[in-house]
C-alpha atoms as a PDB file:
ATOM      1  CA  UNK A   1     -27.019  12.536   6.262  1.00  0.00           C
ATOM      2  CA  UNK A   2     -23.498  10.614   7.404  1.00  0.00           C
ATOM      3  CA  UNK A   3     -20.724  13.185   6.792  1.00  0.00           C
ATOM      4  CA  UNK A   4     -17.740  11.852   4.747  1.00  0.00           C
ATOM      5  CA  UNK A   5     -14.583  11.551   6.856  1.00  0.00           C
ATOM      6  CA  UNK A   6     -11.789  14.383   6.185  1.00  0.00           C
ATOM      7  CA  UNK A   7      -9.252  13.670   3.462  1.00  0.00           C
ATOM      8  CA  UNK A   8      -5.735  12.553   4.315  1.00  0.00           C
ATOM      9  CA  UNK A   9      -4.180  12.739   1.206  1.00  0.00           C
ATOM     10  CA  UNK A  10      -5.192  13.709  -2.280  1.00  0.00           C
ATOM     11  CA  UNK A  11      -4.366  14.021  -6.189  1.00  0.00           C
ATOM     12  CA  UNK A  12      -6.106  16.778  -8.014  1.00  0.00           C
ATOM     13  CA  UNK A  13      -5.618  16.708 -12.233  1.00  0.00           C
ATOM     14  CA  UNK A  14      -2.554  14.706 -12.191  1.00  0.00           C
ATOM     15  CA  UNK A  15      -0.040  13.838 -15.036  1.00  0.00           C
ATOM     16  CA  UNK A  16       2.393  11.655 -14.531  1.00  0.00           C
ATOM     17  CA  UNK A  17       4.855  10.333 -17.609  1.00  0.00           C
ATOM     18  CA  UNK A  18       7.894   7.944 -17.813  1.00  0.00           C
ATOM     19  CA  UNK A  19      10.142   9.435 -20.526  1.00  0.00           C
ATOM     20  CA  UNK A  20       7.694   9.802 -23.170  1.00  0.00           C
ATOM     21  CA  UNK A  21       5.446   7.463 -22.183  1.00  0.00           C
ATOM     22  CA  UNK A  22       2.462   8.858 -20.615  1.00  0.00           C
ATOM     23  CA  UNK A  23       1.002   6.767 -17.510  1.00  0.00           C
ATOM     24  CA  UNK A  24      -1.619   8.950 -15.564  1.00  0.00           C
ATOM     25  CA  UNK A  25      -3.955  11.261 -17.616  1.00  0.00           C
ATOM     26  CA  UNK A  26      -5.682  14.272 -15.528  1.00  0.00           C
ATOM     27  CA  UNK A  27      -6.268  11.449 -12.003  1.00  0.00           C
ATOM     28  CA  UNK A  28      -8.406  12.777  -9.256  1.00  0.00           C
ATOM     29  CA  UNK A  29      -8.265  10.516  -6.119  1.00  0.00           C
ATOM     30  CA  UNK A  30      -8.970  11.364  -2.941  1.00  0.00           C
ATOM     31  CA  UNK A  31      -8.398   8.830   0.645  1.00  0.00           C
ATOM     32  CA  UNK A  32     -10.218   9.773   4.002  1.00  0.00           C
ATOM     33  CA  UNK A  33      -8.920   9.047   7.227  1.00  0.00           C
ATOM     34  CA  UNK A  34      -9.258   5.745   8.341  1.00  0.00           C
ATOM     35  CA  UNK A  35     -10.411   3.662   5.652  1.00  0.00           C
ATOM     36  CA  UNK A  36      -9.286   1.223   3.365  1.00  0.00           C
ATOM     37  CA  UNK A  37      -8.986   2.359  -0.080  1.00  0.00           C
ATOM     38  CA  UNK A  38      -7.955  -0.266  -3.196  1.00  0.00           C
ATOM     39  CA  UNK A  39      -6.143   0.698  -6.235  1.00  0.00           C
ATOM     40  CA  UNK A  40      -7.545  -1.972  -8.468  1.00  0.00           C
ATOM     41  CA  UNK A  41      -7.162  -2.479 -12.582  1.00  0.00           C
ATOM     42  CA  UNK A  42      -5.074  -4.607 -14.800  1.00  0.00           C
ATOM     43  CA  UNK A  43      -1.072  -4.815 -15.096  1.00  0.00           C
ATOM     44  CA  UNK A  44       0.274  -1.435 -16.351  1.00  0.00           C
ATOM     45  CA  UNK A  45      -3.194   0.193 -15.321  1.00  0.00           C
ATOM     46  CA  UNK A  46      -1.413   2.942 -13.080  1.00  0.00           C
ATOM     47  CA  UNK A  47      -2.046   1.543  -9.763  1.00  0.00           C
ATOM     48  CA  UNK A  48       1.368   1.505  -8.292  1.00  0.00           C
ATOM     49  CA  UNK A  49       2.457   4.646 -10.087  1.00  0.00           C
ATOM     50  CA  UNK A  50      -0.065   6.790  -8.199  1.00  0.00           C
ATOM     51  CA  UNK A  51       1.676   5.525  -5.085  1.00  0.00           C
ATOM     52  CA  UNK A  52       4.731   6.715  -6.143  1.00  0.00           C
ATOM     53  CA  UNK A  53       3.578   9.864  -6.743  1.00  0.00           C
ATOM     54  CA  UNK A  54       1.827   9.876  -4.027  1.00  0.00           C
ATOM     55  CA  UNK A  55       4.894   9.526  -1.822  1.00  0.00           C
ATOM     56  CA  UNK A  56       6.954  11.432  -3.561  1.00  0.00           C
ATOM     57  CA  UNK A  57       8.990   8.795  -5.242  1.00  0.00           C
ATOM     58  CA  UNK A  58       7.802  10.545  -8.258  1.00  0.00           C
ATOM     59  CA  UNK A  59       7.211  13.863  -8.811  1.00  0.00           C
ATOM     60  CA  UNK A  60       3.518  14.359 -10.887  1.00  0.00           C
ATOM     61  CA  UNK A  61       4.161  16.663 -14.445  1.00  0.00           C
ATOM     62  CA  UNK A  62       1.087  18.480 -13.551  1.00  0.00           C
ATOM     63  CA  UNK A  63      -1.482  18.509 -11.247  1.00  0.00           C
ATOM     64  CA  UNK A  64      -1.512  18.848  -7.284  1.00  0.00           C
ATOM     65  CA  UNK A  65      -0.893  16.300  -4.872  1.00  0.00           C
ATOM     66  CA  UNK A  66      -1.487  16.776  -0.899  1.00  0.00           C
ATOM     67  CA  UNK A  67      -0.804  14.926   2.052  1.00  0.00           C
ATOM     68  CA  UNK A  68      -1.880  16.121   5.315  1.00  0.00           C
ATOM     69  CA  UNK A  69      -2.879  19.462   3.719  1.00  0.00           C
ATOM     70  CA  UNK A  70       0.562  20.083   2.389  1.00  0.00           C
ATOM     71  CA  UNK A  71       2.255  19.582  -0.834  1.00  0.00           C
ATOM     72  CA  UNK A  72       3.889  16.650  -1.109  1.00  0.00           C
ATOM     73  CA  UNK A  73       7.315  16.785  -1.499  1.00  0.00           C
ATOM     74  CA  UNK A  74      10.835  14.904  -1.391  1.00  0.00           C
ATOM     75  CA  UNK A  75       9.835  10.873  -0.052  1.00  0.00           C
ATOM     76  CA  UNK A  76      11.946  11.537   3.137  1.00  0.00           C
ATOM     77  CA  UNK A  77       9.878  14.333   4.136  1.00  0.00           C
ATOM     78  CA  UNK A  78       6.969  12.767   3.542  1.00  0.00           C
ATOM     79  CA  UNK A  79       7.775   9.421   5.469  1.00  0.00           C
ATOM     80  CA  UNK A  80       8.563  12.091   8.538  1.00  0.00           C
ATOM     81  CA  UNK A  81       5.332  13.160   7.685  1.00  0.00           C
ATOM     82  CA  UNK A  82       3.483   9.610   8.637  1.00  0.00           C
ATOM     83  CA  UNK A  83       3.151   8.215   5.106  1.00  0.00           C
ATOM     84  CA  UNK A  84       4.894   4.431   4.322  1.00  0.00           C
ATOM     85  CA  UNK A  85       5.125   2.639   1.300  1.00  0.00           C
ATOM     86  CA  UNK A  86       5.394  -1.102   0.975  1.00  0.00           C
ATOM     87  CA  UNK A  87       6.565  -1.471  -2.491  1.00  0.00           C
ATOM     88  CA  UNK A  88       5.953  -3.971  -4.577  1.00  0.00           C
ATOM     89  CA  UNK A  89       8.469  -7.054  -5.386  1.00  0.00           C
ATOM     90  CA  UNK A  90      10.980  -7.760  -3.088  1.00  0.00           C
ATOM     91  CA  UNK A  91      11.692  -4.580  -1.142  1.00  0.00           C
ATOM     92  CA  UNK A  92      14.785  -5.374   0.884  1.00  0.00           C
ATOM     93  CA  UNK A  93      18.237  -6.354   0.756  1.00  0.00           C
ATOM     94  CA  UNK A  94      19.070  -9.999   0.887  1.00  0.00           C
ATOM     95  CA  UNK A  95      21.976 -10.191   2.467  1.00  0.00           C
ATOM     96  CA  UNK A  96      20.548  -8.262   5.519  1.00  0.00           C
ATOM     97  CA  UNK A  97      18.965 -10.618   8.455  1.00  0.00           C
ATOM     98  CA  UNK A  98      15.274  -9.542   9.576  1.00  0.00           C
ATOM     99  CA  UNK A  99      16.702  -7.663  12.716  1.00  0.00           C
ATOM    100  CA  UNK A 100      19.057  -5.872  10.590  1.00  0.00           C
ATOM    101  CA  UNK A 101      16.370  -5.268   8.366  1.00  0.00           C
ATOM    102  CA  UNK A 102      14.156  -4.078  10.738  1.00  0.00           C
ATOM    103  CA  UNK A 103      17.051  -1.741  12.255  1.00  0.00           C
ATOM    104  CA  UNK A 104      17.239  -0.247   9.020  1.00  0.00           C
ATOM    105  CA  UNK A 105      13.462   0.302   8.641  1.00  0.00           C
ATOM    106  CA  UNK A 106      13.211   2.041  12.292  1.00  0.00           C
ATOM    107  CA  UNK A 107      16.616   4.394  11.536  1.00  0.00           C
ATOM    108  CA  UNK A 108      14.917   7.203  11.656  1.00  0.00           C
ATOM    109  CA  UNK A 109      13.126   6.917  15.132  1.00  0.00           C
ATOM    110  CA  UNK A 110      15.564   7.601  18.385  1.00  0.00           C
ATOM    111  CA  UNK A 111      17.236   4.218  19.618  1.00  0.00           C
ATOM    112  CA  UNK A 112      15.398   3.286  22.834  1.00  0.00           C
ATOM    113  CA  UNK A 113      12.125   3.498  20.354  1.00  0.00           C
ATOM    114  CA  UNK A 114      13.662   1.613  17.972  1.00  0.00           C
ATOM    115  CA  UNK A 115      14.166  -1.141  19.864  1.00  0.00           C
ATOM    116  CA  UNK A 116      10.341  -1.164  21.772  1.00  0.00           C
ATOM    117  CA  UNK A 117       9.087  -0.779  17.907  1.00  0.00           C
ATOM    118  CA  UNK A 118      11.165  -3.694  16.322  1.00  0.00           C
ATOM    119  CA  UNK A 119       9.848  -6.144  19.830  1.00  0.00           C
ATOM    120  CA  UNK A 120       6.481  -4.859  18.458  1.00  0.00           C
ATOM    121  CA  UNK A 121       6.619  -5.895  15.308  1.00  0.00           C
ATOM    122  CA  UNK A 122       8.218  -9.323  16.102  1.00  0.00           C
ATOM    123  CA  UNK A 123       5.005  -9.567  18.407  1.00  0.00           C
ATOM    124  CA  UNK A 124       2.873  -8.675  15.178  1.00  0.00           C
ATOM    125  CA  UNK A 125       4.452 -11.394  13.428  1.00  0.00           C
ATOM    126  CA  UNK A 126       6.375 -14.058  15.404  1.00  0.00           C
ATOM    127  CA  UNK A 127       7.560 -16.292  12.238  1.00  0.00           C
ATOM    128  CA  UNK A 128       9.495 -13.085  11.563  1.00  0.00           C
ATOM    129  CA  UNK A 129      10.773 -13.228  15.495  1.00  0.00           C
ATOM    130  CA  UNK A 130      11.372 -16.806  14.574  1.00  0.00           C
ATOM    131  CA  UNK A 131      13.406 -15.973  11.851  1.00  0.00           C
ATOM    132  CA  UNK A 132      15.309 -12.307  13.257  1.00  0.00           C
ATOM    133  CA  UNK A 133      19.005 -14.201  12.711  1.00  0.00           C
ATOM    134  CA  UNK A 134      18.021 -15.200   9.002  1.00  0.00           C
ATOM    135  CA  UNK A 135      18.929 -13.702   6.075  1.00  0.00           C
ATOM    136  CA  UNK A 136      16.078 -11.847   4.328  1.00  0.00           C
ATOM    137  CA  UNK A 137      16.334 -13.469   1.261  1.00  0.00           C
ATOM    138  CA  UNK A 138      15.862 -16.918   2.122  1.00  0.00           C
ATOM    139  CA  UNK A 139      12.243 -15.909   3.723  1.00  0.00           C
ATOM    140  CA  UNK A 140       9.711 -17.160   1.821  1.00  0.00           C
ATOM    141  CA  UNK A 141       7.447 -15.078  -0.161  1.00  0.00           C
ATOM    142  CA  UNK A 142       4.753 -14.753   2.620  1.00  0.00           C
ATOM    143  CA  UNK A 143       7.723 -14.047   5.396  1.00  0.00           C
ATOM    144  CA  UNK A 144       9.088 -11.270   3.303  1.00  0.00           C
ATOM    145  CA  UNK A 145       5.992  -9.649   2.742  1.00  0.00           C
ATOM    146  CA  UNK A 146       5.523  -9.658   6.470  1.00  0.00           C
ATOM    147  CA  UNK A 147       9.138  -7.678   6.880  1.00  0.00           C
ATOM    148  CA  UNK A 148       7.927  -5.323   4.062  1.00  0.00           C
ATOM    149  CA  UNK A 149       5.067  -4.544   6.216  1.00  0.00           C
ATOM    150  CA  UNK A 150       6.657  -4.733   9.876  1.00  0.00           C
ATOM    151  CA  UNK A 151       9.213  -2.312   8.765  1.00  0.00           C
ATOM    152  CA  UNK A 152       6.437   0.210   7.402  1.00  0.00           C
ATOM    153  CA  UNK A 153       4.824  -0.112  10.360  1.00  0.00           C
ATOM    154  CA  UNK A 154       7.722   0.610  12.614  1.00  0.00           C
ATOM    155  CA  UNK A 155       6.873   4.540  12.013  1.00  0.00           C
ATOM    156  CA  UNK A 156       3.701   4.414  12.876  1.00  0.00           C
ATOM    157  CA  UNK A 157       2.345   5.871   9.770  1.00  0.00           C
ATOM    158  CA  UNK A 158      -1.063   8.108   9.269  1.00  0.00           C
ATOM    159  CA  UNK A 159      -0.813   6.562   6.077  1.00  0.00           C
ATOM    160  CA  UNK A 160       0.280   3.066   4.962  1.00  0.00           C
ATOM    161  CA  UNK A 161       0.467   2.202   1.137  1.00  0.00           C
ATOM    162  CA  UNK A 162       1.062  -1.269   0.091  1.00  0.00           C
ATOM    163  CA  UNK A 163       1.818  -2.219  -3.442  1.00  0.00           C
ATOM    164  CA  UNK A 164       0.409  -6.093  -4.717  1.00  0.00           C
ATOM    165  CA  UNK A 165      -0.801  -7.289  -1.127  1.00  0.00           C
ATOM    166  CA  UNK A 166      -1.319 -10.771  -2.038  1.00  0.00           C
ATOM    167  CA  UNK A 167       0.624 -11.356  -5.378  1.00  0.00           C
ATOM    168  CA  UNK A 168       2.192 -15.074  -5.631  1.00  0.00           C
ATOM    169  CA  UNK A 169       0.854 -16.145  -2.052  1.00  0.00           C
ATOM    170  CA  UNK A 170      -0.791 -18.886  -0.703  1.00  0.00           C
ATOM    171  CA  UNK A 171      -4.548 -18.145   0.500  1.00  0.00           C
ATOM    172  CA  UNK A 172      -3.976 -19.067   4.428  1.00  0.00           C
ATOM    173  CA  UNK A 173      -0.875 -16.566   4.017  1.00  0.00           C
ATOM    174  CA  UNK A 174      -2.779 -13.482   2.171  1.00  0.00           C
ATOM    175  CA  UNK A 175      -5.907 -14.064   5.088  1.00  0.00           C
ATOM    176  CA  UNK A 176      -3.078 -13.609   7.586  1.00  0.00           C
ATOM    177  CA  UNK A 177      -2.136 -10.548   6.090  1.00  0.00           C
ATOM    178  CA  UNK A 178      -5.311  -9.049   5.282  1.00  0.00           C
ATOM    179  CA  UNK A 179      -5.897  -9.724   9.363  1.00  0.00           C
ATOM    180  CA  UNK A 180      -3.063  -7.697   9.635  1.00  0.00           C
ATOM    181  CA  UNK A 181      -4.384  -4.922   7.442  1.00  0.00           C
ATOM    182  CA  UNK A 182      -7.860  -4.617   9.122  1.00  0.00           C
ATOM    183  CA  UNK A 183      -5.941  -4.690  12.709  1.00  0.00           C
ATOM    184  CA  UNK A 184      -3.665  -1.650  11.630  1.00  0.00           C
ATOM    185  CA  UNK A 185      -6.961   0.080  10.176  1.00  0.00           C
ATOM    186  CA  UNK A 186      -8.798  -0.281  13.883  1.00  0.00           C
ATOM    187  CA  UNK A 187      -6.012   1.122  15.533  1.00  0.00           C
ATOM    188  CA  UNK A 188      -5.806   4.335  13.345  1.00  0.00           C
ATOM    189  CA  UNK A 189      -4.023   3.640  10.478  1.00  0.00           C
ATOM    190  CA  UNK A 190      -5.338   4.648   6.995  1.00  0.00           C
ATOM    191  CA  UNK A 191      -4.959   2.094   4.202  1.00  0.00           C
ATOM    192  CA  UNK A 192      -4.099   2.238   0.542  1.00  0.00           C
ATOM    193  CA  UNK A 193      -3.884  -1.451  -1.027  1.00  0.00           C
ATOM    194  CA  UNK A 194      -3.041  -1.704  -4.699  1.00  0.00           C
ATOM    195  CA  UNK A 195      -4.993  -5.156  -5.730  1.00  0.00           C
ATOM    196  CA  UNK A 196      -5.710  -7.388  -8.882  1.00  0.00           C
ATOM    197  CA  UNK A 197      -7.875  -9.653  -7.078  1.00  0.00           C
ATOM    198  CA  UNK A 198     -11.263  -8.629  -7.095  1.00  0.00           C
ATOM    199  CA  UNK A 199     -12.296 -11.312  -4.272  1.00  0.00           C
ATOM    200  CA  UNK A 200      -9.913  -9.929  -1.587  1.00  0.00           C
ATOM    201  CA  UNK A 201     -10.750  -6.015  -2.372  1.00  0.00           C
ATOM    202  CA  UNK A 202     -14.385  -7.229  -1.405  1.00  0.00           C
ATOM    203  CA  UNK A 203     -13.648  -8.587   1.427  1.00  0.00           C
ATOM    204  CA  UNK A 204     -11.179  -5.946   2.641  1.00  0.00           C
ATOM    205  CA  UNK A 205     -11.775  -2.675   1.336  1.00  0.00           C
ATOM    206  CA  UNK A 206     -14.249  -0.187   2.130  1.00  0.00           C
ATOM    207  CA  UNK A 207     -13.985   1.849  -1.130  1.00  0.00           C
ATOM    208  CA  UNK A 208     -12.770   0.868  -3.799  1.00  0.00           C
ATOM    209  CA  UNK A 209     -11.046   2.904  -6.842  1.00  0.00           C
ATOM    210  CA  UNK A 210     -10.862   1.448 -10.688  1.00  0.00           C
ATOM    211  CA  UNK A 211      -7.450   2.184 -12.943  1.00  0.00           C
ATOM    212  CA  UNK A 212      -7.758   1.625 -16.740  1.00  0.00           C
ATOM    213  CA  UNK A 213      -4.624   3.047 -19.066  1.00  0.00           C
ATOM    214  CA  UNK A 214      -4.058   5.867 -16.460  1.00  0.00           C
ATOM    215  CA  UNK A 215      -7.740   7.007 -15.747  1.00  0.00           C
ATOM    216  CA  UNK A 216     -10.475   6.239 -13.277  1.00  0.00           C
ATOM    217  CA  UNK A 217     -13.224   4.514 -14.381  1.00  0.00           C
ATOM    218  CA  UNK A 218     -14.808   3.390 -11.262  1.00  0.00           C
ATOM    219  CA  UNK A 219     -14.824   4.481  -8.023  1.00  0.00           C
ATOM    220  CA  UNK A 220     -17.364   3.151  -5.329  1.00  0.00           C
ATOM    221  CA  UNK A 221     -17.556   0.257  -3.157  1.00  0.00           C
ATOM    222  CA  UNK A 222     -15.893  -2.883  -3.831  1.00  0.00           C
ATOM    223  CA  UNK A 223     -19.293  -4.722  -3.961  1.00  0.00           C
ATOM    224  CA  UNK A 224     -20.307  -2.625  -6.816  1.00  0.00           C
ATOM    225  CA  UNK A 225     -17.531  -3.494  -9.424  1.00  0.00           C
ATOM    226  CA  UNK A 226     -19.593  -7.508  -9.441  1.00  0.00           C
ATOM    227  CA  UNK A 227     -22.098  -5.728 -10.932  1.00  0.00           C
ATOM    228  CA  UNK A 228     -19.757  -4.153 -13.977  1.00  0.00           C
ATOM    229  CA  UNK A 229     -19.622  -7.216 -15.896  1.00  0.00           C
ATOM    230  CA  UNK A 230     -17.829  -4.806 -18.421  1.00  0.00           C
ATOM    231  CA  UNK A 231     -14.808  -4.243 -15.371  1.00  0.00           C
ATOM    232  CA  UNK A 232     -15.306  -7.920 -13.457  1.00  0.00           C
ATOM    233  CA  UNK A 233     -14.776 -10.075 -17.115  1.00  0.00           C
ATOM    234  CA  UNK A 234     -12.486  -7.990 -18.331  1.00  0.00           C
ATOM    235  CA  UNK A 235      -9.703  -7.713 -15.330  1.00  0.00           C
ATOM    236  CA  UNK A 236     -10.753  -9.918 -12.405  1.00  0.00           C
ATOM    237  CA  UNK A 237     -11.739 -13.278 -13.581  1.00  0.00           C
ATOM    238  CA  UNK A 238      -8.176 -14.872 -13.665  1.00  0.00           C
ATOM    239  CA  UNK A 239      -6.941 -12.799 -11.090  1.00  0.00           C
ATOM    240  CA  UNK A 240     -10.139 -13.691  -8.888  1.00  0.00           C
ATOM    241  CA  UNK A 241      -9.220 -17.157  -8.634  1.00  0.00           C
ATOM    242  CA  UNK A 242      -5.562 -17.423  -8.347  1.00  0.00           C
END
């Protein structure tokens, strides 16, 4: 029998509410070391709200959630704990060119690392080197995904969450990124991607976990969910072939 890998990070029973309005009811979710997990369901499913919580953006109501063994706490804390977030939409300041970007990404690593880091990155993703004297918001969609990412990666997280991977790009761009993604994962990294697309979470995730109004209602291997007709019609077929 093939023993499970050891949990990274977890959520045991959680709540989670804006104002009144109630988002996750009673979520258990669990992500072992070294795989790639997907957070898939429909728009206001849940998906990127457990990766708030998750990193502390947003504190659960009730419930327990762990990271490393340990409570999770404040969001700076837990960054210096290895955990990074790519949000989703356009997570940086537009005024800002990529290398100041990327300065700002790496401040809390010591100077001379900073530096080696940032070089790294711009290796990871040369249009970004390309680009280091542009302002960040006249990158196009796929460029400033790859900042969002290259400035996660920067702290060479345990744990890297990305909210809406693909949303809005063009095919050859998402396939460069989801290179990306399986390139962090065989150098250690473990992966969180929240996902609509029902295509890419086959072809990139090893497990896969299903949001519906705040609750899990699948959770299994990607290649299962094509054989939910009730999940696959329901949520995937528009998103499958955008």
């Amino acid at each position: 029998m093939t023993t499970a890998p050891p949990s990274l990070a977890s959520l045991h029973a959680v709540d989670f509410s804006y104002g009144q309005l109630q988002v996750l009811f009673g979520v258990d979710l669990e992500i072992r070391e070294g795989e790639i997990l997907g957070l898939l369901g429909t728009n206001g499913a849940g998906k990127s709200t457990v990766l708030r919580v998750l990193s502390g953006l947003a504190p659960a109501q009730s419930g327990e959630v762990l990271f490393r063994g340990q409570a999770v706490g404040p969001a700076e804390d837990v960054v210096r704990r290895g955990l990074a977030m790519v949000p989703g939409g356009k997570a940086m300041f537009p005024d800002l060119t990529v290398a100041e970007s990327l300065e700002i990404g790496g401040r809390l690593l010591p100077k001379n690392q900073r530096r080696t880091r940032i070089e790294r990155e711009l290796t990871r993703f040369p249009r970004l080197a390309e680009r280091r004297t542009s302002q960040s918001g006249s990158l196009s969609g796929g460029e400033q995904q790859q900042l969002a990412i290259a400035k996660a990666l920067l702290l060479d997280p345990a744990l890297l969450c990305i909210d809406e991977l693909s949303l809005g790009l063009a095919p050859l761009v998402v396939e460069s990124l989801l290179q990306t993604v399986r390139d962090v994962r065989a150098a250690g990294t473990t992966v969180v991607v929240v996902e609509q697309s029902l295509n890419i979470a086959v072809s990139l995730c090893d497990r896969a976990v299903f949001l519906e109004k705040g609750t899990i209602r699948f959770e299994g291997r990607p290649q299962e969910l094509l054989e939910r007709g009730d999940i696959a019609r329901s949520v995937f077929l528009g998103a499958a072939n955008r």
